[in-house]
Protein backbone atom coordinates (compact mmCIF):
# COMPACT_ATOMS: atom_id res chain seq x y z
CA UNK A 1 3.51 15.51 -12.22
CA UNK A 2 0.55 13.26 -10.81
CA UNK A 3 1.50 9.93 -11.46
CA UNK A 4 -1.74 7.62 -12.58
CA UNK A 5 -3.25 4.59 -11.18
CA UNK A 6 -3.57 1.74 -14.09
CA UNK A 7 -7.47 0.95 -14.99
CA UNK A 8 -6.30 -2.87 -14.77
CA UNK A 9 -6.26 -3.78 -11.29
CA UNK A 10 -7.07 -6.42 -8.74
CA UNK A 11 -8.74 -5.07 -5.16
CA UNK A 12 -7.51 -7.72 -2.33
CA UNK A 13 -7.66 -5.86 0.80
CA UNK A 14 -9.35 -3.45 2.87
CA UNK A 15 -8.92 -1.96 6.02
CA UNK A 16 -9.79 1.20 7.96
CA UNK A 17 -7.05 3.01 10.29
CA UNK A 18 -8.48 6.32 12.65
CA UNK A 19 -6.33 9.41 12.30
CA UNK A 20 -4.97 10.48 15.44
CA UNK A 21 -4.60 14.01 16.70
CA UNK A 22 -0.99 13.93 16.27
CA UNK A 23 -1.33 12.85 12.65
CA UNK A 24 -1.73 16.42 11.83
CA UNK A 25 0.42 19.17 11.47
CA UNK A 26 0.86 23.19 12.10
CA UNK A 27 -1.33 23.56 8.89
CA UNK A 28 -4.20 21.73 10.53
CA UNK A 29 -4.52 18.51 8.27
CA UNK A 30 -3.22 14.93 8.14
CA UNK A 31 1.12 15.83 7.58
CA UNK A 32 1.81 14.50 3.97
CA UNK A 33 4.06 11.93 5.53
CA UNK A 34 1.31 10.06 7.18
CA UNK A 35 -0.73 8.83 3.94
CA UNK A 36 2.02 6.84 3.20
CA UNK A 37 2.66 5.62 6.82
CA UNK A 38 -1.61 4.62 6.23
CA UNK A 39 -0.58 2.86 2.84
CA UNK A 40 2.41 0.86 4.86
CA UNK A 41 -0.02 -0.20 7.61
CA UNK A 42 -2.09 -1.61 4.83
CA UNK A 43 0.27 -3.18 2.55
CA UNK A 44 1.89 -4.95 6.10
CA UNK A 45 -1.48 -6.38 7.06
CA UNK A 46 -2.20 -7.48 3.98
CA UNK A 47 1.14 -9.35 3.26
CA UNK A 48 0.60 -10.44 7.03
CA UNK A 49 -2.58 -12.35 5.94
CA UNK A 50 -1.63 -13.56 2.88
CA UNK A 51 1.00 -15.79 4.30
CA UNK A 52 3.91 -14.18 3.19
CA UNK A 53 4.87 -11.75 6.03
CA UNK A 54 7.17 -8.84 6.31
CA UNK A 55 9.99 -11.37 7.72
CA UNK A 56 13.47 -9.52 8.66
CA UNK A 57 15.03 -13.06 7.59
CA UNK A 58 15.29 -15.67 4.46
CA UNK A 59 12.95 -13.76 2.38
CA UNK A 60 10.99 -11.36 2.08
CA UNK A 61 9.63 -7.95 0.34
CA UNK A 62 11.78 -4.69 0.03
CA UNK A 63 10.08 -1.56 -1.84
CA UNK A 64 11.55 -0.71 -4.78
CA UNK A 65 9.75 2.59 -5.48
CA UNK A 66 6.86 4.63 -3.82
CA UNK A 67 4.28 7.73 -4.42
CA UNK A 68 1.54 9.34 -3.38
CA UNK A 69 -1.03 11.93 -4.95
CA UNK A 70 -2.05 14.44 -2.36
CA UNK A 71 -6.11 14.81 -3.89
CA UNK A 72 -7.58 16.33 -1.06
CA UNK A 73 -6.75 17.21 2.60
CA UNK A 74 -7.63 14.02 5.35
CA UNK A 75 -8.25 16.25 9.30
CA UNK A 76 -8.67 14.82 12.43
CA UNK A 77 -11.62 13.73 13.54
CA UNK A 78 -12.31 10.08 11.34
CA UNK A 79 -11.06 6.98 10.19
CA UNK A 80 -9.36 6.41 6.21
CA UNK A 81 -10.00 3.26 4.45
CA UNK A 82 -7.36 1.89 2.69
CA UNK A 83 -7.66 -0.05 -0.55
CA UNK A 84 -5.35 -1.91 -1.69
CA UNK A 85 -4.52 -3.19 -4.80
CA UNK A 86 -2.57 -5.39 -6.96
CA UNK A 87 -1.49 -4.53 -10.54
CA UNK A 88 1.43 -5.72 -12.54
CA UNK A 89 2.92 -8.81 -11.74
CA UNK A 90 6.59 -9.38 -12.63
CA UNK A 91 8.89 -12.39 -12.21
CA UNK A 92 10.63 -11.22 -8.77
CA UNK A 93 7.95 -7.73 -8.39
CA UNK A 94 4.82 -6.58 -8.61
CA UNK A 95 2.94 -3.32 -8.29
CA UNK A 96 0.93 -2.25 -5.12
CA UNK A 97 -1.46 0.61 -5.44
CA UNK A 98 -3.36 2.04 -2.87
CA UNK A 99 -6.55 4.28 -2.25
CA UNK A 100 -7.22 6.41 0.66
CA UNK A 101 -10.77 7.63 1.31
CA UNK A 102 -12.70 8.49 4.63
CA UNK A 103 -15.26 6.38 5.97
CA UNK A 104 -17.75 9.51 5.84
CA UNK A 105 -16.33 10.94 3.00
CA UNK A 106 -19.16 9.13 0.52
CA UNK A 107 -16.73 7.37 -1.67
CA UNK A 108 -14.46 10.45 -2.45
CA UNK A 109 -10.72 9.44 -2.80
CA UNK A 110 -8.36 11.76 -0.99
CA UNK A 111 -5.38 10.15 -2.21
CA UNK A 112 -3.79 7.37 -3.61
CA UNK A 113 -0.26 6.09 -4.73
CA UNK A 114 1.35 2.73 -5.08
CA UNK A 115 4.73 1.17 -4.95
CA UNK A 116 6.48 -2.02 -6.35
CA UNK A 117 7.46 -4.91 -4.18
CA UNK A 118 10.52 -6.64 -5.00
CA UNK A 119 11.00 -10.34 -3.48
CA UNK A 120 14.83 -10.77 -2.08
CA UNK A 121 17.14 -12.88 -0.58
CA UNK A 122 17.63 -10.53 2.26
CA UNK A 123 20.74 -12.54 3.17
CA UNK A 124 21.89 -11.69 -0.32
CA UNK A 125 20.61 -8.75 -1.46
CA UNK A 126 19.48 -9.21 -4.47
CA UNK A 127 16.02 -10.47 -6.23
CA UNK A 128 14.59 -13.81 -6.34
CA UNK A 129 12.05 -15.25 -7.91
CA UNK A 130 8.28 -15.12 -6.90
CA UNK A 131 7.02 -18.29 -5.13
CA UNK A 132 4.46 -20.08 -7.15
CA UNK A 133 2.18 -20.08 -4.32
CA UNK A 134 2.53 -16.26 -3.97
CA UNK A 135 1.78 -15.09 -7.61
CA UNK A 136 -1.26 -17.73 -7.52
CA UNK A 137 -2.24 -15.59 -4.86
CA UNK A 138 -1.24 -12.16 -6.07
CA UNK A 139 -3.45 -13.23 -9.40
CA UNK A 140 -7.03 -14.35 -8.01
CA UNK A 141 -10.07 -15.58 -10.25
């Protein structure tokens, strides 16, 4: 079952990542594995520069969920761009969704997926809250 990306989104970051040679497997293409490794790059760099960092202390983001939909094959040699984008907002969560396309590829998605991001208390386990300045963030003009 393809799971579907919502119409109502909010692109807030871009980035391009080069597949390696040893991104690919026997079959000769990009191993399944790796478009989600691509979307984790992404969703880390973005996080990184919206001031609210991957942080292994206080708080921080855990993943609550994740998928991907394989479209078409990605093979070595090129770069993916990863979009990245932000739909539902909740009051400790929101959704990340992500598009994979090549840079010569003319606009042609080869995959794309999403997951949610839950805000913790890592010391506690359990959910917190948003921070204001976060979901003011998460929700630009």
């Amino acid at each position: 079952m393809k799971l579907e990306i919502p119409e109502k989104k909010v692109l807030m970051h871009s980035m391009v990542v080069p597949i390696r040679w040893g991104d690919m497997d026997a079959m000769g293409h990009v191993n399944n594995t790796l478009y989600l490794r691509y979307m984790e790059t992404a969703r880390i760099q973005m996080m990184g520069e919206s001031g609210f960092p991957i942080s292994p202390a206080g708080v921080g983001f855990v993943i609550a969920n994740v998928f991907c939909n394989f479209i078409r094959q990605l093979e070595y040699p090129g770069d993916v761009v990863v979009k990245s984008y932000v739909g539902a907002i909740g009051k400790s969560s929101f959704d990340m969704y992500h598009e994979l396309l090549r840079t010569d590829g003319g606009g042609t998605v080869y995959a794309n997926g999403g997951s949610t991001m839950v805000w913790i208390d890592i010391a506690q386990q359990k959910s917190v809250p948003l921070p204001d300045a976060l979901r003011q963030w998460l929700m630009p003009d």
